[in-house]
C-alpha atoms as a PDB file:
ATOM      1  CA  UNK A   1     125.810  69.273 124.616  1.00  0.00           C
ATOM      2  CA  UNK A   2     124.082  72.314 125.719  1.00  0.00           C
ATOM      3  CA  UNK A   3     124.032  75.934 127.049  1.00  0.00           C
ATOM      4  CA  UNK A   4     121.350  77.396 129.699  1.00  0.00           C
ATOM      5  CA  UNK A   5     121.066  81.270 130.671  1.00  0.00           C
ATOM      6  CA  UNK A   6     119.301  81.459 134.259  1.00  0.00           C
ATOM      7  CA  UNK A   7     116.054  82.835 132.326  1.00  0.00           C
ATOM      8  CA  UNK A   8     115.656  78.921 131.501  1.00  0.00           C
ATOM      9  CA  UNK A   9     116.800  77.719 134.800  1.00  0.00           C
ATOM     10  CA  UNK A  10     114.557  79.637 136.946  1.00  0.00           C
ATOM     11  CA  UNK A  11     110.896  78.863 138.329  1.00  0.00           C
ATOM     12  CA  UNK A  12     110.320  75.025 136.591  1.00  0.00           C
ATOM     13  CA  UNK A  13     113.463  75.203 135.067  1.00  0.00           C
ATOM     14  CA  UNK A  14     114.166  73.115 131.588  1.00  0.00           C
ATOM     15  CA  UNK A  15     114.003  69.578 130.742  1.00  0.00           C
ATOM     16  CA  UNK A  16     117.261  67.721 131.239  1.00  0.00           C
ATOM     17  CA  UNK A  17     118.986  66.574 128.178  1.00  0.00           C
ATOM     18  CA  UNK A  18     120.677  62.750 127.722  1.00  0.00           C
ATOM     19  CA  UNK A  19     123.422  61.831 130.262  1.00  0.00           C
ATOM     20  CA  UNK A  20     126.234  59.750 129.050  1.00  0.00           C
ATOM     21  CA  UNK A  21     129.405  59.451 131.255  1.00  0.00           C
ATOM     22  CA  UNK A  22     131.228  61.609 132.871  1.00  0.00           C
ATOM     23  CA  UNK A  23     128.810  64.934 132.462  1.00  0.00           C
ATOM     24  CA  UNK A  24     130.619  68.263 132.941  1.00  0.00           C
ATOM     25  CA  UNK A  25     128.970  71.651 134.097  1.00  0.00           C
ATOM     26  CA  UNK A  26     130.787  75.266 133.580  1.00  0.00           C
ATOM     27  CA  UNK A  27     129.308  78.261 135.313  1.00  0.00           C
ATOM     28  CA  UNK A  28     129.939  81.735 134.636  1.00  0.00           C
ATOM     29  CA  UNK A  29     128.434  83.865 137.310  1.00  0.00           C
ATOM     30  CA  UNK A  30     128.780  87.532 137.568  1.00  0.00           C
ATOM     31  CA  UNK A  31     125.999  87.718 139.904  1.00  0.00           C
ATOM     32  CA  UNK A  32     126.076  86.872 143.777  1.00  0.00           C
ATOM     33  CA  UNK A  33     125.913  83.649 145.107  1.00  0.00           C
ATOM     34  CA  UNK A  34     123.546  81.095 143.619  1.00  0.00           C
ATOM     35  CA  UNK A  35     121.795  77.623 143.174  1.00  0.00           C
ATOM     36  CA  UNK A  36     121.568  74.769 140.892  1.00  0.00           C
ATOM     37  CA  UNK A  37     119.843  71.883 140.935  1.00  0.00           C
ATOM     38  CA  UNK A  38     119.319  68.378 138.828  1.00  0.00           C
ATOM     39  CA  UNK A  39     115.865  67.219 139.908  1.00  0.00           C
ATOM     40  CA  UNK A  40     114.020  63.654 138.399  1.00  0.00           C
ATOM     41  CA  UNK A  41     110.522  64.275 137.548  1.00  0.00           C
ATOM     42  CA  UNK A  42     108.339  63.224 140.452  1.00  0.00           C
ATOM     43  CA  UNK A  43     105.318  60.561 139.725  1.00  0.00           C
ATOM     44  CA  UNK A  44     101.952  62.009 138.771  1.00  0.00           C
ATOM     45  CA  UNK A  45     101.238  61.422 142.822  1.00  0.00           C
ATOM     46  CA  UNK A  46     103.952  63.486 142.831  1.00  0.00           C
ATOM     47  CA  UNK A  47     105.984  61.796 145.106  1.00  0.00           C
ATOM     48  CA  UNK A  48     109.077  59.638 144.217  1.00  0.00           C
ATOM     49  CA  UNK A  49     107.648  55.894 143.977  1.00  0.00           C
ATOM     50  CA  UNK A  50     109.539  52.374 143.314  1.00  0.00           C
ATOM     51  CA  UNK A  51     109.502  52.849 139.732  1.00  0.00           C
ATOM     52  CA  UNK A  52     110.844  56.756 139.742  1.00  0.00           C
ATOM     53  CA  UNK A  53     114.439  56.649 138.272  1.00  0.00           C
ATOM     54  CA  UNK A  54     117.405  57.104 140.385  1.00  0.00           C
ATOM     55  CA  UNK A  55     118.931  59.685 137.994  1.00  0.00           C
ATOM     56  CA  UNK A  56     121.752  61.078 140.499  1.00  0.00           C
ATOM     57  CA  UNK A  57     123.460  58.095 142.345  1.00  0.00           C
ATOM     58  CA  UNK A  58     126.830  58.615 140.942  1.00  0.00           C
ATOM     59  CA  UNK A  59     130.405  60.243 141.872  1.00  0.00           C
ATOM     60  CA  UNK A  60     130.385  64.532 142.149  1.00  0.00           C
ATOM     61  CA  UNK A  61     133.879  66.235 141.878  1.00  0.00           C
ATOM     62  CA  UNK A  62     134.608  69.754 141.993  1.00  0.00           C
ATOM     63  CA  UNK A  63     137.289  70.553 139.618  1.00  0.00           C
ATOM     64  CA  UNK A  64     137.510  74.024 140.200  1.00  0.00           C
ATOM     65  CA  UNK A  65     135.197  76.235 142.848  1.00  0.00           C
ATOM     66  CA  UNK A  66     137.117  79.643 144.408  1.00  0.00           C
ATOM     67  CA  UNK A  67     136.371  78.258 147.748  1.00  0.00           C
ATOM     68  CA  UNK A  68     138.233  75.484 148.249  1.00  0.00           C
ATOM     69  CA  UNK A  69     140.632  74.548 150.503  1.00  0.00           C
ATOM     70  CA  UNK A  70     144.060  73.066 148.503  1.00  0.00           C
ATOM     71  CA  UNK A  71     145.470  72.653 151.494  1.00  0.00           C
ATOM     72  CA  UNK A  72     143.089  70.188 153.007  1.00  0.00           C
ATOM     73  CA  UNK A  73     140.269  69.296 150.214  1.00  0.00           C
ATOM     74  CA  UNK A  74     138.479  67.082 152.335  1.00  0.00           C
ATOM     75  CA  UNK A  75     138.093  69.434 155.798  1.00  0.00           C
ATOM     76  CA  UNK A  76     134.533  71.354 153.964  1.00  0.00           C
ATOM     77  CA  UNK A  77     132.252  70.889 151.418  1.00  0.00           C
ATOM     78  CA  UNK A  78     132.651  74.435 149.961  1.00  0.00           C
ATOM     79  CA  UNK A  79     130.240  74.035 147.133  1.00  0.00           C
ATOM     80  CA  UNK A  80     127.731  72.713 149.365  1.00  0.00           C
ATOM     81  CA  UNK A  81     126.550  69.632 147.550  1.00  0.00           C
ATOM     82  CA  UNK A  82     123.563  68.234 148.422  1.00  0.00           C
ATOM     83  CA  UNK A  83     122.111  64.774 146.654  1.00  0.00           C
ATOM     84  CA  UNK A  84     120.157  61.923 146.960  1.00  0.00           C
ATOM     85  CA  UNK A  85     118.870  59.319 144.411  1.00  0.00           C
ATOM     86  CA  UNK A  86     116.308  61.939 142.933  1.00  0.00           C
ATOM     87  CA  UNK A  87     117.965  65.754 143.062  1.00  0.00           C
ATOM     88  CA  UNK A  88     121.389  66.770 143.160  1.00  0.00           C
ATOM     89  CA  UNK A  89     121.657  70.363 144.072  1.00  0.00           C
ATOM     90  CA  UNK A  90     125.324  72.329 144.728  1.00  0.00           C
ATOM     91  CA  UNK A  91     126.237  75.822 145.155  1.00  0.00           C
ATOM     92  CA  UNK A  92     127.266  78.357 142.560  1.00  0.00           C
ATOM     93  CA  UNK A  93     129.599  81.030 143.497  1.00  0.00           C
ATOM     94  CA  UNK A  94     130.307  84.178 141.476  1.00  0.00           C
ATOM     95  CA  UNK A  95     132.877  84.000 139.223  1.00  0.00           C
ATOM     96  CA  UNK A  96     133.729  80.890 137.373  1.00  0.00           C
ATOM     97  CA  UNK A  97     133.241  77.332 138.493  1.00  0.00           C
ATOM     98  CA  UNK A  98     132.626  73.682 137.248  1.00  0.00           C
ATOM     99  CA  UNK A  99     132.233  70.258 138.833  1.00  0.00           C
ATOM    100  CA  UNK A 100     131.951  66.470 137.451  1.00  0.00           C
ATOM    101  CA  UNK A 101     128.878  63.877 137.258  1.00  0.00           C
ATOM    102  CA  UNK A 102     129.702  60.224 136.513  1.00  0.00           C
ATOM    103  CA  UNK A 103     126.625  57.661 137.356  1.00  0.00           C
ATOM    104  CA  UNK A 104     126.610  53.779 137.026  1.00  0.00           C
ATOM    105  CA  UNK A 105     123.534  54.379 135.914  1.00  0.00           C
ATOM    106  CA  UNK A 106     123.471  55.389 131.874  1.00  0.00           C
ATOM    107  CA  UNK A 107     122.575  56.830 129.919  1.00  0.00           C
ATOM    108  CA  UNK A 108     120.414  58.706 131.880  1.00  0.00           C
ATOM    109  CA  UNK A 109     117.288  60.091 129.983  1.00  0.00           C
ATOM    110  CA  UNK A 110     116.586  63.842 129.649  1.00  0.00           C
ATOM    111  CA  UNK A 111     112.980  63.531 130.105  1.00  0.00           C
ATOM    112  CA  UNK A 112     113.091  62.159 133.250  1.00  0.00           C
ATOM    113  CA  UNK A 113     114.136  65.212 135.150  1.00  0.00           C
ATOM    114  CA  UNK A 114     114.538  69.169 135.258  1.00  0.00           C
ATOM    115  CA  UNK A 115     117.295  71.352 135.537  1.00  0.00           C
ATOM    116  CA  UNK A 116     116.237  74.526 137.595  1.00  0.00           C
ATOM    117  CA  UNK A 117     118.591  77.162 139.544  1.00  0.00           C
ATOM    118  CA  UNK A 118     118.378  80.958 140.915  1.00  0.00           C
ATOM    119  CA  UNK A 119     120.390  83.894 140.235  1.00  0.00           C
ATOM    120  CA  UNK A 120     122.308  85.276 137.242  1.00  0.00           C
ATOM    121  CA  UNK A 121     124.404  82.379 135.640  1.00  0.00           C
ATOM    122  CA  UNK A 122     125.149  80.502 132.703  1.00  0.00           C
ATOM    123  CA  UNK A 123     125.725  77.230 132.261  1.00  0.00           C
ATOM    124  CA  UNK A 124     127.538  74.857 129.981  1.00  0.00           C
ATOM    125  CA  UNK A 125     127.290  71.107 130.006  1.00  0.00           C
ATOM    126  CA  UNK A 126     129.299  68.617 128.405  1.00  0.00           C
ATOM    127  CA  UNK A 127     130.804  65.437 128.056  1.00  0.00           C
END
C-alpha cells in the first residue's frame, strides 16, 4: 500500500489511502515517544454530521508494542488507543511496533479522512 515519513504526517497530515480488510501499520521509531492518528474529514461546518462516514468502527489489535504485558494482555492498554466512529488515535513508542485495523465497514475511502501524527517515525501500511 503505502509508506509515510513523519514530514507527511505532521501539522494536516496526508490524505488516507483505500481501506480494504484487515489494514496493517509498521512503525519504526528512533525518536521518543509519539502519536498517530486516523481522522475522517469533518463536514464543511466542520463538525461530524449524520451523513459524515464512520471510517473507524472496527476491531484494533496490537500485534507487537514493547510495552505489553504477556503475562496478562488485558490488565492495560499500553499503546493507549483511543477511537470513536470518526478518529482512531494510538501511541507510538520508540523502537519498532505495529497493530491491526479490520472494519465492517469497507472499503473505506481514502478521501474521506487524514492520517496525521508527531514525532520522528515512519510508517508502513498494508494489507
Amino acid at each position: 500500500m503505502a509508506s509515510y515519513t513523519y514530514t507527511q504526517l505532521y501539522g494536516s497530515g496526508s490524505i488516507g489511502e483505500t481501506f480494504n480488510n484487515p489494514v496493517f501499520f509498521d512503525f519504526n521509531n528512533p525518536s521518543g515517544s509519539s502519536y498517530f492518528t486516523m481522522e475522517t474529514i469533518p463536514a464543511s461546518t466542520g463538525f461530524y454530521e449524520a451523513s459524515s462516514p464512520k471510517n473507524f468502527i472496527g476491531v484494533y489489535a496490537s500485534i507487537s508494542h514493547p510495552y505489553e504485558n504477556p503475562t496478562n494482555p488485558s490488565s492495560m492498554n499500553p499503546w493507549g488507543l483511543v477511537t470513536s466512529s470518526y478518529i482512531a488515535s494510538v501511541i507510538v513508542p520508540p523502537g519498532f511496533s505495529s497493530f491491526a485495523f479490520d472494519s465492517p465497514f469497507v472499503p473505506i475511502s481514502g478521501t474521506t479522512y487524514r492520517l496525521r501524527g508527531t514525532g520522528g517515525y515512519s510508517l508502513n501500511i498494508y494489507e
